[in-house]
Protein backbone atom coordinates (compact mmCIF):
# COMPACT_ATOMS: atom_id res chain seq x y z
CA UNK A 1 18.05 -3.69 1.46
CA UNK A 2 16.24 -6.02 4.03
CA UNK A 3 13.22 -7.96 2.15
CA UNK A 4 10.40 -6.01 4.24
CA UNK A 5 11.68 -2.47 3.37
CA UNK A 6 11.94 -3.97 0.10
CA UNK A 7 8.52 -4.98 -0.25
CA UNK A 8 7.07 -2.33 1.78
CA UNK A 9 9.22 0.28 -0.93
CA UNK A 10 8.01 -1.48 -4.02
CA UNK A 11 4.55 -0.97 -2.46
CA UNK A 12 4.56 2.51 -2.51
CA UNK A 13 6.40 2.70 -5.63
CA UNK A 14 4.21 1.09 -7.87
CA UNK A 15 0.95 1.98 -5.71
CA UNK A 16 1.40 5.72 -4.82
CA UNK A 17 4.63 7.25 -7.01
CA UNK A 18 2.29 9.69 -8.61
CA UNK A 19 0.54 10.71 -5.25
CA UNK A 20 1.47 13.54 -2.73
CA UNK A 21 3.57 12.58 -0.39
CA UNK A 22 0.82 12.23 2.56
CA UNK A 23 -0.32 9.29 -0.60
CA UNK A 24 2.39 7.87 -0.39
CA UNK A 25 2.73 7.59 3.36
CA UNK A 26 -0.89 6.31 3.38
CA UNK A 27 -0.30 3.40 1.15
CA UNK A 28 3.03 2.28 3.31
CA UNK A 29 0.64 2.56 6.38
CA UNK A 30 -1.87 0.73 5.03
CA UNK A 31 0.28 -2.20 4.35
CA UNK A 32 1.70 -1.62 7.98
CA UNK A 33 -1.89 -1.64 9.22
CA UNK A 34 -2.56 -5.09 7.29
CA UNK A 35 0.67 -6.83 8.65
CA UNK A 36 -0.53 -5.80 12.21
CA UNK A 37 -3.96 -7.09 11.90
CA UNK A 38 -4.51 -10.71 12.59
CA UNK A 39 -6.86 -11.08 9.61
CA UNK A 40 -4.17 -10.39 7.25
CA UNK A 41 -0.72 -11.77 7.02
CA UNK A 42 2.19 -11.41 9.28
CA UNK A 43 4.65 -9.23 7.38
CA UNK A 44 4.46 -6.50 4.55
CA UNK A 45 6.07 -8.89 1.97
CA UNK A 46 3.38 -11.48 2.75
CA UNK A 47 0.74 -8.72 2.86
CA UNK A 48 2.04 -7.45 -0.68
CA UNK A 49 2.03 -10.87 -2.31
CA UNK A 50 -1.76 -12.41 -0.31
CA UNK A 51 -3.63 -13.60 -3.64
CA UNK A 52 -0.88 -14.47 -5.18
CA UNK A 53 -0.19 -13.52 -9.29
CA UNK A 54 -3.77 -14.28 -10.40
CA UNK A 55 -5.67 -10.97 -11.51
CA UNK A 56 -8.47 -10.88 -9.70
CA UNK A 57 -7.25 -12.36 -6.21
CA UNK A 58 -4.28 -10.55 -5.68
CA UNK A 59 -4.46 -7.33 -2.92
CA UNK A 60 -2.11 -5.00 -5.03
CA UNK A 61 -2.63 -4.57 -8.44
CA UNK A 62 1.07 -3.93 -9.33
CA UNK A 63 1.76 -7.73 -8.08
CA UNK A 64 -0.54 -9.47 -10.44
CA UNK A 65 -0.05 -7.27 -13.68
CA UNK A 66 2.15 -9.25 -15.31
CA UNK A 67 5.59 -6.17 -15.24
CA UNK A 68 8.66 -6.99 -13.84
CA UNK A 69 9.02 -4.95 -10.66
CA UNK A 70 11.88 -2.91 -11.51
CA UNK A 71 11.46 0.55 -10.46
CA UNK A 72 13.07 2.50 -13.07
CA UNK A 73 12.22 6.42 -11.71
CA UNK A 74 15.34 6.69 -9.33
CA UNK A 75 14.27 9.87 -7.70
CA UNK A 76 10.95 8.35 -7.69
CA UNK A 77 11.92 4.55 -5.78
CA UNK A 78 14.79 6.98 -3.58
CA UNK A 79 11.44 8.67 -2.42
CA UNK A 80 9.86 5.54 -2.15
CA UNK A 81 12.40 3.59 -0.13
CA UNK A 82 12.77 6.60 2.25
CA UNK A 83 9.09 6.75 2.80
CA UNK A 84 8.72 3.20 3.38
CA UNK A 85 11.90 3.44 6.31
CA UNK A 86 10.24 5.95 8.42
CA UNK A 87 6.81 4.60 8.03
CA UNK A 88 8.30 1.76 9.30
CA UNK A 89 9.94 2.80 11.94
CA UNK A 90 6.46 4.87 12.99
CA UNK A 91 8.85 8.21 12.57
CA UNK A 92 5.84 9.04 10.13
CA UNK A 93 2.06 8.63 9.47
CA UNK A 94 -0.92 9.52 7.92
CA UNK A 95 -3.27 8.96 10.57
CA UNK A 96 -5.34 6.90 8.88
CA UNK A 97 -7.54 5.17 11.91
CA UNK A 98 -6.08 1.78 11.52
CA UNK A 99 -7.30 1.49 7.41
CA UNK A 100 -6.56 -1.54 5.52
CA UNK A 101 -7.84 -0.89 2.28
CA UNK A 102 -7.94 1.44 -0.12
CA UNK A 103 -8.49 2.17 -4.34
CA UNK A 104 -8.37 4.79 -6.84
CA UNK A 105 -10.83 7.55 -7.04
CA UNK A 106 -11.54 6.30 -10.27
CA UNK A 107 -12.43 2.76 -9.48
CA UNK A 108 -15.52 1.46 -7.94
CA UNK A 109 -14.72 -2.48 -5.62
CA UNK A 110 -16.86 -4.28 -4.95
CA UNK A 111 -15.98 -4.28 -1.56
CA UNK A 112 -16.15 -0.27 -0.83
CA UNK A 113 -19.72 -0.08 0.76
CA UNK A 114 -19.06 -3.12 2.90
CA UNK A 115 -16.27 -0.65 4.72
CA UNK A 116 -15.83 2.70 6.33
CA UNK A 117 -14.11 5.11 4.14
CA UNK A 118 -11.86 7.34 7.14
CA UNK A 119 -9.65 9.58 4.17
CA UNK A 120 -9.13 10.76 0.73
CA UNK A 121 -5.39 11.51 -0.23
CA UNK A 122 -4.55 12.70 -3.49
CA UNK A 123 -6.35 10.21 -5.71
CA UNK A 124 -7.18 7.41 -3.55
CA UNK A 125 -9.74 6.42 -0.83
CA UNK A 126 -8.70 4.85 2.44
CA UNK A 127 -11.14 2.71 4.27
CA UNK A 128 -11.59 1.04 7.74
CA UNK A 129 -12.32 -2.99 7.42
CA UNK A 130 -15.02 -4.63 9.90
């Protein structure tokens, strides 16, 4: 599997597994969105990994919580890895108005009032960045 699909997959794996599938779409777009925007990194790997393993500077919490990422659902990373192809490709898309961020309806960042919130897909919120 090529390294961006791969990062893109794990992405949506570990982010969005649990989520309907319009979820899941949104979290691969989001990354998408990121890697298109020159504020962000270049690529969905280097969008993935931005803050590096520490805790509280990392972008996706799967990265920097300290578990192996080794999807062990198959049905669940098949799903995932499928999603993350088309998204890619722009075959699909949940319309999300160019968001780049986004968090669980049960978490509160500091950052959510400083952007536009554009969508609310199963149990996250997507938001528009300055």
């Amino acid at each position: 599997m090529l390294p961006e699909l791969m990062c893109l997959a794990l992405a949506v794996y570990y982010e969005a597994r649990s989520e309907p599938l319009m979820g899941q779409v949104a979290v691969a777009e989001v990354v998408l969105n990121r890697a298109e925007d020159s504020r962000y990194p270049d690529t969905a790997c280097e969008v993935v990994t931005q803050g590096g393993t520490s805790r509280y500077r990392c972008q996706f919490s799967y990265y920097c919580d300290g578990k192996p990422e080794a999807p062990k659902n198959k049905h669940a990373w098949r799903r995932a890895v499928a999603i993350a192809k088309l998204a890619q490709n722009g075959v699909i898309s949940a319309e999300l108005s160019g968001a780049t961020h986004y968090h669980a309806s049960y978490a509160s960042p500091y950052w959510r009032n400083q952007f536009t919130h554009v969508s609310t897909i199963g149990q996250h919120l997507f938001y528009t960045g300055h």
